[in-house]
PDB file of N, CA and C in Angstrom:
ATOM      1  N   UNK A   1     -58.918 -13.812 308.840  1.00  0.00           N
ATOM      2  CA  UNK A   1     -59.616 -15.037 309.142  1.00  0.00           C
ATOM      3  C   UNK A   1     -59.849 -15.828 307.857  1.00  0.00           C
ATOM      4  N   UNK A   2     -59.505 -17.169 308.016  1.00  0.00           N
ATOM      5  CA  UNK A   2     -60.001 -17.858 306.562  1.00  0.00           C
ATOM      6  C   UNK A   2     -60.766 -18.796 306.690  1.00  0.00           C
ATOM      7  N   UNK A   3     -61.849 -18.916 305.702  1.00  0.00           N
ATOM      8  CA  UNK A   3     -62.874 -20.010 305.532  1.00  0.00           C
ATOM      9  C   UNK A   3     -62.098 -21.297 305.111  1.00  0.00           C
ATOM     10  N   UNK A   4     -62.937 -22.050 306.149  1.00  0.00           N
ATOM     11  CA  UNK A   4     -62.322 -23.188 306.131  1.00  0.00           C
ATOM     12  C   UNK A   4     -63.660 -23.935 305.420  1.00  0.00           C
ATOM     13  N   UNK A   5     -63.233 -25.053 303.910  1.00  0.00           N
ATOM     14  CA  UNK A   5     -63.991 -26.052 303.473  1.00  0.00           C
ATOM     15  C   UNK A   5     -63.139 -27.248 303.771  1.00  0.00           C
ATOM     16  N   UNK A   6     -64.571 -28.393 304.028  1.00  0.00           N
ATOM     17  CA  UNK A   6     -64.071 -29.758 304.280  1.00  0.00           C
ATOM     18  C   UNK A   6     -64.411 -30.648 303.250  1.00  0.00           C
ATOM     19  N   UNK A   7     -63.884 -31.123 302.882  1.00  0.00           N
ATOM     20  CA  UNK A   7     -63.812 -32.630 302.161  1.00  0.00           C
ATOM     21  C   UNK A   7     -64.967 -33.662 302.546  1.00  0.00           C
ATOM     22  N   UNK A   8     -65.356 -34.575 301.492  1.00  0.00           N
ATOM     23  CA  UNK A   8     -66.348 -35.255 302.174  1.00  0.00           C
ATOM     24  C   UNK A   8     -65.795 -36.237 303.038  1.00  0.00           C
ATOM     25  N   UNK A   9     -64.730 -36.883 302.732  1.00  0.00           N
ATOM     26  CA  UNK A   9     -63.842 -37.804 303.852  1.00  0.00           C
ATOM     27  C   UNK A   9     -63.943 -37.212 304.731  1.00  0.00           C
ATOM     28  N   UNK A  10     -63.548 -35.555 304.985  1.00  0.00           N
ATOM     29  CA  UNK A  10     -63.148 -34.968 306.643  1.00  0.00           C
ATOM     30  C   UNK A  10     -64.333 -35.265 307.036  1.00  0.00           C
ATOM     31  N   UNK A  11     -65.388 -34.386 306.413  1.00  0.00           N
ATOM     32  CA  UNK A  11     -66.976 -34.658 306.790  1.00  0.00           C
ATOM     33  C   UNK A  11     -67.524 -35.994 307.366  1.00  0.00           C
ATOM     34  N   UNK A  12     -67.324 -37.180 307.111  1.00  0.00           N
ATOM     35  CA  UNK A  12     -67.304 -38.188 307.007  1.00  0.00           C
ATOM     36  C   UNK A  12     -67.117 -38.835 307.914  1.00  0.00           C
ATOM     37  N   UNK A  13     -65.999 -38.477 308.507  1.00  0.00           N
ATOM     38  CA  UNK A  13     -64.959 -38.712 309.451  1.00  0.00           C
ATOM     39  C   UNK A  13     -65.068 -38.120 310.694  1.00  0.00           C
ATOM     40  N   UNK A  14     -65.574 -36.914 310.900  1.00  0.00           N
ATOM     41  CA  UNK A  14     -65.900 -35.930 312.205  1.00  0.00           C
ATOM     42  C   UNK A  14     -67.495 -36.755 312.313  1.00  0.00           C
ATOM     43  N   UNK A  15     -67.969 -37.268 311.410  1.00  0.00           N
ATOM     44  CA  UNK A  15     -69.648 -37.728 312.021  1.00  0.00           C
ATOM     45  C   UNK A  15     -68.835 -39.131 312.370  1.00  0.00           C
ATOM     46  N   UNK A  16     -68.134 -40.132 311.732  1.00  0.00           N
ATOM     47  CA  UNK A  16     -67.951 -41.307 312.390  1.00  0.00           C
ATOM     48  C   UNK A  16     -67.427 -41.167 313.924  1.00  0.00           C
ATOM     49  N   UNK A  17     -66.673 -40.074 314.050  1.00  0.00           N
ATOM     50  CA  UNK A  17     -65.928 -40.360 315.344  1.00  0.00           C
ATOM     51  C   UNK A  17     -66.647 -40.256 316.500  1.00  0.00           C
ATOM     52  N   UNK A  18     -65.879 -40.181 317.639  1.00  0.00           N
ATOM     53  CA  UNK A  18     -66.516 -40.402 318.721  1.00  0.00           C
ATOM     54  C   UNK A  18     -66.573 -38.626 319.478  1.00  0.00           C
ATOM     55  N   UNK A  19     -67.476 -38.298 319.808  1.00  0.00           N
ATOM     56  CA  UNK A  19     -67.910 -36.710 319.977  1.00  0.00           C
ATOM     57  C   UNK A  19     -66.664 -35.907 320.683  1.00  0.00           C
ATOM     58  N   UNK A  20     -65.793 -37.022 321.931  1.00  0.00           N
ATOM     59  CA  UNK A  20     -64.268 -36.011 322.114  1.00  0.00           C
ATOM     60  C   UNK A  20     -63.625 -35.842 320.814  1.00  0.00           C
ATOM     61  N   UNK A  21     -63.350 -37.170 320.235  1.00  0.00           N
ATOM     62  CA  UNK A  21     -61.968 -36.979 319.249  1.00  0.00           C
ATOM     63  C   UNK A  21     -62.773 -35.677 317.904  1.00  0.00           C
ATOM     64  N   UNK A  22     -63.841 -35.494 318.017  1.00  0.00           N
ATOM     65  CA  UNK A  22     -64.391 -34.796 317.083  1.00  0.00           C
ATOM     66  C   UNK A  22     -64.086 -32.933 317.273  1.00  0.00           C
ATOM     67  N   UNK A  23     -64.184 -32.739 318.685  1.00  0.00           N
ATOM     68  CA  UNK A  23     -64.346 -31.733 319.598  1.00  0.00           C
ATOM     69  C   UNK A  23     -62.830 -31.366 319.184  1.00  0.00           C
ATOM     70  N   UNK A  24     -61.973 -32.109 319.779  1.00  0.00           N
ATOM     71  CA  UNK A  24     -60.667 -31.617 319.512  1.00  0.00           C
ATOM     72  C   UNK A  24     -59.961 -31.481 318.613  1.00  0.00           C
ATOM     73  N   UNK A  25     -60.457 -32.525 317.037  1.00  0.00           N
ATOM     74  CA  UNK A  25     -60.167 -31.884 315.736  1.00  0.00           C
ATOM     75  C   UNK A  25     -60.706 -30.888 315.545  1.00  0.00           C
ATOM     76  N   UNK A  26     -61.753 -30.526 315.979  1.00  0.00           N
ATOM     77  CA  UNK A  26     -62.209 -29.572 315.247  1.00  0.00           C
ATOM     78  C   UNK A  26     -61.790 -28.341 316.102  1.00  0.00           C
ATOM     79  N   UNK A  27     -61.671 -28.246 317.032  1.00  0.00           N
ATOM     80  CA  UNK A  27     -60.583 -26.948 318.260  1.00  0.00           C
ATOM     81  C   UNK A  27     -59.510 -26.579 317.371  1.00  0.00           C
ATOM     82  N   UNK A  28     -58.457 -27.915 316.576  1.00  0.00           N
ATOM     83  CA  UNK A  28     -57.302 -27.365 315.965  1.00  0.00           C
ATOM     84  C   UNK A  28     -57.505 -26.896 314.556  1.00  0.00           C
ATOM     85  N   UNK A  29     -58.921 -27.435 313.848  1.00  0.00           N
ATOM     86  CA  UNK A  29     -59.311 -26.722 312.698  1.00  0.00           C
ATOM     87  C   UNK A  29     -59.754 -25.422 312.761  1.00  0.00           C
ATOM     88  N   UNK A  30     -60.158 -24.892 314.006  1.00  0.00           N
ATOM     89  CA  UNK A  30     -60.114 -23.444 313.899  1.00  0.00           C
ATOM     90  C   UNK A  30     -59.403 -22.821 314.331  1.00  0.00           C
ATOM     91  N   UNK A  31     -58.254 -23.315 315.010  1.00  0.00           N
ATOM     92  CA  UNK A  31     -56.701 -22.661 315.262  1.00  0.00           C
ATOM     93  C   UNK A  31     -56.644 -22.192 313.703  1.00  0.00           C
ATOM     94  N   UNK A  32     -56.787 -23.302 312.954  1.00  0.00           N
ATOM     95  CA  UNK A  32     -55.873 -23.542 311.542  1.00  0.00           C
ATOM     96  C   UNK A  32     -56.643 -21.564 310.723  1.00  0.00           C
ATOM     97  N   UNK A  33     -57.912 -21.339 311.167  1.00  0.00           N
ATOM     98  CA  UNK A  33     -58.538 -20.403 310.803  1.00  0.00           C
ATOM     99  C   UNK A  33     -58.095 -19.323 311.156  1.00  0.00           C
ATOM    100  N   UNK A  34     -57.316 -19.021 312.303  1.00  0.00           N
ATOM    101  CA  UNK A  34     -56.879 -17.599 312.376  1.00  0.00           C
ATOM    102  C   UNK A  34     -55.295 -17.536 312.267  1.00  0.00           C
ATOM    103  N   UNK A  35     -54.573 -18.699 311.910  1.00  0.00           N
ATOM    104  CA  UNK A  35     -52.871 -19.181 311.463  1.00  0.00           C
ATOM    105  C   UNK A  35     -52.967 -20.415 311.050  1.00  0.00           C
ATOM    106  N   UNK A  36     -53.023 -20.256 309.741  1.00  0.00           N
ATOM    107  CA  UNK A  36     -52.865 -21.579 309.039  1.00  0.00           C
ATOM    108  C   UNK A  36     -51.620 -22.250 309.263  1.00  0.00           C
ATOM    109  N   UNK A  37     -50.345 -21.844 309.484  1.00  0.00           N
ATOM    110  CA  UNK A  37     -49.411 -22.508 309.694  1.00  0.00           C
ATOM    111  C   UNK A  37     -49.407 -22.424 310.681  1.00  0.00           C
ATOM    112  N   UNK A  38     -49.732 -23.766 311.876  1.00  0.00           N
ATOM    113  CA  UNK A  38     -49.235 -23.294 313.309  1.00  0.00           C
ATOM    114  C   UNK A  38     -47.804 -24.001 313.603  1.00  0.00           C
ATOM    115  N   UNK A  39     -47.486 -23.725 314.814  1.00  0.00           N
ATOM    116  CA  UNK A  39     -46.335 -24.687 315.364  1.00  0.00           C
ATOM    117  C   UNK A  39     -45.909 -25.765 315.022  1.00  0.00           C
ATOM    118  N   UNK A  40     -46.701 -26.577 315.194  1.00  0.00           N
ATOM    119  CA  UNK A  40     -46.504 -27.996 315.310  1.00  0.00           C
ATOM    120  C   UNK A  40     -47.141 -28.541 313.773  1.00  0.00           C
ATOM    121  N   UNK A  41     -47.387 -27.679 312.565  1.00  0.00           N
ATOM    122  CA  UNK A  41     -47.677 -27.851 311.481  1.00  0.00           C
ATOM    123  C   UNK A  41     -46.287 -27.816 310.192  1.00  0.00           C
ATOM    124  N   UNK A  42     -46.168 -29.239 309.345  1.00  0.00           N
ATOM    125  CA  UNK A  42     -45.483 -29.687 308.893  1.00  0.00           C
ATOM    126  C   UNK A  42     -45.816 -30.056 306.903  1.00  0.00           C
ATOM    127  N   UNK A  43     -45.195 -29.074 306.061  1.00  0.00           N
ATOM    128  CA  UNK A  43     -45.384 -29.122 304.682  1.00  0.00           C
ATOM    129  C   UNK A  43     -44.854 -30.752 303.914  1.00  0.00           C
ATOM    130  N   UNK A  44     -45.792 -30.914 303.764  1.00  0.00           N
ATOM    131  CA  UNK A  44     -45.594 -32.642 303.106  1.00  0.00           C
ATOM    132  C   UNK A  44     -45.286 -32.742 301.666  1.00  0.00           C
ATOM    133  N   UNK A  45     -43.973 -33.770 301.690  1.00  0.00           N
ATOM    134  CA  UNK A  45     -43.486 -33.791 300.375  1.00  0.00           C
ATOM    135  C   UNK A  45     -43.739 -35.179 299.197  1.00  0.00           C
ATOM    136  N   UNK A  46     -43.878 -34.655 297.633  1.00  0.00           N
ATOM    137  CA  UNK A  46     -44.360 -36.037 296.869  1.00  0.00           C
ATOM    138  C   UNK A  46     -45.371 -35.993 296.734  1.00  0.00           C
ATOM    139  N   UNK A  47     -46.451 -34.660 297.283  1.00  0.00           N
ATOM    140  CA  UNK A  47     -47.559 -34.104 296.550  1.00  0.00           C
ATOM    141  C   UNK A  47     -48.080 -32.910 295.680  1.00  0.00           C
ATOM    142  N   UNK A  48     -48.872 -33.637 294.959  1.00  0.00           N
ATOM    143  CA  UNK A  48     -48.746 -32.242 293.734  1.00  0.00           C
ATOM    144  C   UNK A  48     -49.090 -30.919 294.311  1.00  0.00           C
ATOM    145  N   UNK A  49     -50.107 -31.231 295.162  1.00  0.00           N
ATOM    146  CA  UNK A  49     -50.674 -29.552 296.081  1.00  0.00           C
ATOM    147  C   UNK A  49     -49.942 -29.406 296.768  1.00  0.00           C
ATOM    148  N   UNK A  50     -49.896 -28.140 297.586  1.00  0.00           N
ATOM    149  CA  UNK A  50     -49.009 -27.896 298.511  1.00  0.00           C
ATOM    150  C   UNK A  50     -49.914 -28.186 299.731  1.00  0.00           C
ATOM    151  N   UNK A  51     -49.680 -29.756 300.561  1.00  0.00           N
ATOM    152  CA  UNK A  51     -50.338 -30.042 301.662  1.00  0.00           C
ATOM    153  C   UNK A  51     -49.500 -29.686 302.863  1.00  0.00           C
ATOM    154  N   UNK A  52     -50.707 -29.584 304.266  1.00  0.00           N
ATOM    155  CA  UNK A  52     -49.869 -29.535 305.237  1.00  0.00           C
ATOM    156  C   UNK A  52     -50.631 -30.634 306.230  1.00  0.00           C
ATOM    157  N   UNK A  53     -49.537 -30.846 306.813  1.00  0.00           N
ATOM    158  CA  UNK A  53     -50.346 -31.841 308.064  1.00  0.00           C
ATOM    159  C   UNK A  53     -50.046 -31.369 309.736  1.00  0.00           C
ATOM    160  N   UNK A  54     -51.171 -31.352 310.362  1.00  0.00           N
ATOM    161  CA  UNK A  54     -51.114 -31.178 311.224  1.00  0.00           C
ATOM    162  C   UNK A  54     -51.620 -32.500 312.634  1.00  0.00           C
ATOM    163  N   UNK A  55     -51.383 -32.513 313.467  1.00  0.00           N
ATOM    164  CA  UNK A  55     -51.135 -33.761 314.595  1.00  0.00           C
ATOM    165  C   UNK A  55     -52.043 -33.933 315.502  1.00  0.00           C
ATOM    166  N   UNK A  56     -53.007 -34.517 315.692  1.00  0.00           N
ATOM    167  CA  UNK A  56     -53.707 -34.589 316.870  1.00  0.00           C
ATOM    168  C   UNK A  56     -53.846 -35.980 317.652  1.00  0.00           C
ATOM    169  N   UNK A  57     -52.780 -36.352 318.448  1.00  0.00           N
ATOM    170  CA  UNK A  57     -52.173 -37.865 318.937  1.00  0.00           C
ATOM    171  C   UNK A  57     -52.207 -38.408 318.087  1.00  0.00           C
ATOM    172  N   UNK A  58     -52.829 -39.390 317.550  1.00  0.00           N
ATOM    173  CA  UNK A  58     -52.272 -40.591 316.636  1.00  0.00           C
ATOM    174  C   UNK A  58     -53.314 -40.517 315.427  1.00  0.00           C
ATOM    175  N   UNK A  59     -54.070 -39.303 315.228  1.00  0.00           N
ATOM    176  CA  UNK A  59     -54.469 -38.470 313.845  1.00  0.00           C
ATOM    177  C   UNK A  59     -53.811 -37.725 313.751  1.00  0.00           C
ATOM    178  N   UNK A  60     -54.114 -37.259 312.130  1.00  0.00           N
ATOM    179  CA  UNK A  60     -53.710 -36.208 311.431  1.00  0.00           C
ATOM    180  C   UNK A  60     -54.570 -35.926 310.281  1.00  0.00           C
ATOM    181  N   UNK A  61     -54.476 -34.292 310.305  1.00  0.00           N
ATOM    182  CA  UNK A  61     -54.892 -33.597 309.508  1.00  0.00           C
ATOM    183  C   UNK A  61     -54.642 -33.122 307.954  1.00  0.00           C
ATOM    184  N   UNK A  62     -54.719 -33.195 307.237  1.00  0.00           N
ATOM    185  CA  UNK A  62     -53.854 -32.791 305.711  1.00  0.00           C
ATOM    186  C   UNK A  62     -55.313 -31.842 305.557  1.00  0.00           C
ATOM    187  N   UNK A  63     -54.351 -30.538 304.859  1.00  0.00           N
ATOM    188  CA  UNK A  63     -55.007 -29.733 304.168  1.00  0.00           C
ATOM    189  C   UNK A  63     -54.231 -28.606 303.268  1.00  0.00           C
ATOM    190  N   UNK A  64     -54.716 -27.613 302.620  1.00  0.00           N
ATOM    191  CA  UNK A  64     -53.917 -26.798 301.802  1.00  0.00           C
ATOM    192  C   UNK A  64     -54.322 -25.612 301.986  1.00  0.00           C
ATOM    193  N   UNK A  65     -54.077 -24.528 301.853  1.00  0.00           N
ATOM    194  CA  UNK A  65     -54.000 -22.720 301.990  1.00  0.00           C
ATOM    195  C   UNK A  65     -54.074 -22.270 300.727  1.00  0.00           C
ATOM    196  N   UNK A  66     -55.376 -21.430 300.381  1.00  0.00           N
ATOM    197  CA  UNK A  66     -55.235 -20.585 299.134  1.00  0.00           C
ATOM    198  C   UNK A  66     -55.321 -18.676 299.579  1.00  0.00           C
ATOM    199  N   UNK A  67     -53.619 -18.760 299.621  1.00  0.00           N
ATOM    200  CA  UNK A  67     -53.974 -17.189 300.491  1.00  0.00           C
ATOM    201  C   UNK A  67     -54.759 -16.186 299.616  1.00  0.00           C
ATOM    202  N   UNK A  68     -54.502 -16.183 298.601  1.00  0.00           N
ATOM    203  CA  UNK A  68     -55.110 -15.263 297.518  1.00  0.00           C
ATOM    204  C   UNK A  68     -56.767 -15.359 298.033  1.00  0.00           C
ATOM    205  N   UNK A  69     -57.814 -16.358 298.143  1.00  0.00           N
ATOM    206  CA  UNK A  69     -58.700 -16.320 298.663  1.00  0.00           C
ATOM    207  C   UNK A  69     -58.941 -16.490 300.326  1.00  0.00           C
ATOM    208  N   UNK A  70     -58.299 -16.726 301.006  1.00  0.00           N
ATOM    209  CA  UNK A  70     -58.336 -16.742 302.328  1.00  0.00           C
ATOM    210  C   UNK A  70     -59.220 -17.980 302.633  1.00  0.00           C
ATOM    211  N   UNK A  71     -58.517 -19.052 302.125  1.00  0.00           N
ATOM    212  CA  UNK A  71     -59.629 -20.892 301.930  1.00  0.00           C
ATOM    213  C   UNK A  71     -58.430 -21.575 302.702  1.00  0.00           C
ATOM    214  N   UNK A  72     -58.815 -22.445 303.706  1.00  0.00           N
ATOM    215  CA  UNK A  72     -58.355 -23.127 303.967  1.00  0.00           C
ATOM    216  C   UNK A  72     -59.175 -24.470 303.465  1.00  0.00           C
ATOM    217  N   UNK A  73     -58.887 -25.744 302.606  1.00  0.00           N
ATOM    218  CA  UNK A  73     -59.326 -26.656 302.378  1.00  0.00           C
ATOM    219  C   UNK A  73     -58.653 -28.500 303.437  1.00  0.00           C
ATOM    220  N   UNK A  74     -59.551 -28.634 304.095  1.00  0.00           N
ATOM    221  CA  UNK A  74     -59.714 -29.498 305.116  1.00  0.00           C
ATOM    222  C   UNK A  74     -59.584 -31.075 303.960  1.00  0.00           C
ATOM    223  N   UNK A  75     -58.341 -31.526 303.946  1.00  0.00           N
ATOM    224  CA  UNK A  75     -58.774 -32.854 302.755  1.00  0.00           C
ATOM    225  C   UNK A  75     -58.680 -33.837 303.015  1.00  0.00           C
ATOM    226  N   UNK A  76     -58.365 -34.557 304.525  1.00  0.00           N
ATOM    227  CA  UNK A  76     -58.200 -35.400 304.560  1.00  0.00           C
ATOM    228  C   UNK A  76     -58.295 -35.587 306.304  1.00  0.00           C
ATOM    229  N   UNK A  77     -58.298 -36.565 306.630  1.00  0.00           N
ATOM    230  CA  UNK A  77     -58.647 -36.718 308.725  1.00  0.00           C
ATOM    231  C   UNK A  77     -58.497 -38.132 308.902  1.00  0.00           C
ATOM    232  N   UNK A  78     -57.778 -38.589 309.393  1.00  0.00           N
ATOM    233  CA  UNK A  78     -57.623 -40.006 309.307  1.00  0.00           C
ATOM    234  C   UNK A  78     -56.560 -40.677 310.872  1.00  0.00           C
ATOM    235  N   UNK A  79     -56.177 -41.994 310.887  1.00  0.00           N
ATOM    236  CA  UNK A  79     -55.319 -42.192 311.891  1.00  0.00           C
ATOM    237  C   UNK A  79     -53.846 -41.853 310.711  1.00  0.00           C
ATOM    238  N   UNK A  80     -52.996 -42.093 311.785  1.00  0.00           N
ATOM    239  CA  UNK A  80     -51.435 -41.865 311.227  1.00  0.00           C
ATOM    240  C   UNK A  80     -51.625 -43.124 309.876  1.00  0.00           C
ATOM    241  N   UNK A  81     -51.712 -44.236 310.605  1.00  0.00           N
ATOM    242  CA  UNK A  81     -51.707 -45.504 309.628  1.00  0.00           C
ATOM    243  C   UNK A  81     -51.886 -45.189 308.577  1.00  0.00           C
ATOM    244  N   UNK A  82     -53.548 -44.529 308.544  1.00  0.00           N
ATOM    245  CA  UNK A  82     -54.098 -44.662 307.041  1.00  0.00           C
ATOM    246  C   UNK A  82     -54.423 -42.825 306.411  1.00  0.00           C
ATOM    247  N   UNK A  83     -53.678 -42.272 306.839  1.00  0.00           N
ATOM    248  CA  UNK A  83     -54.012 -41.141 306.286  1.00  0.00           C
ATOM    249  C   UNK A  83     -53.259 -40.744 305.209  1.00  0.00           C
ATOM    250  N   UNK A  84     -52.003 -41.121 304.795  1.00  0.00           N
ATOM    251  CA  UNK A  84     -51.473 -41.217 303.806  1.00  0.00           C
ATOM    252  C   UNK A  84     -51.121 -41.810 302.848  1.00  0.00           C
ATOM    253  N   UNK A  85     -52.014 -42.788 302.589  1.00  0.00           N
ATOM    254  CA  UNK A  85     -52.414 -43.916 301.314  1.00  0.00           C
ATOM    255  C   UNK A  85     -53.529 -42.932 300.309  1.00  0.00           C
TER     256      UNK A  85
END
């Protein structure tokens, strides 16, 4: 099982939203806790960390895996548009 930390954006971002879209990011952030790589999870290139993004309709998730500590770091939550600026 890995501890998952969030970012203050993610943080940020799960209080702005609206209590479904919150519910169901956060359902696939604790998928992300017992298989950090799931299915439908995709390694993003042209960044210095090793990010991954994961899909939730027209959000997405970016975060990174430190297996050595068992951390999943939550860095980013945004729409498609603006999550990768």
């Amino acid at each position: 099982m890995f501890k998952i930390l969030y970012s203050n954006q993610a943080c940020n971002f799960l209080k702005k939203s609206d209590k479904v879209l919150a519910k169901r990011i956060i359902r696939k952030i604790e998928e992300l806790g017992t298989e950090p790589v799931i299915h439908d999870t995709k390694m993003l290139e042209g960044y210095k960390e090793k990010l991954f993004r994961v899909r939730i309709g027209d959000y997405r998730i970016l975060y990174e895996v430190d297996y050595k500590l068992n951390i999943i770091g939550i860095v980013k939550i945004d729409k498609r548009s603006k999550v990768y600026d």
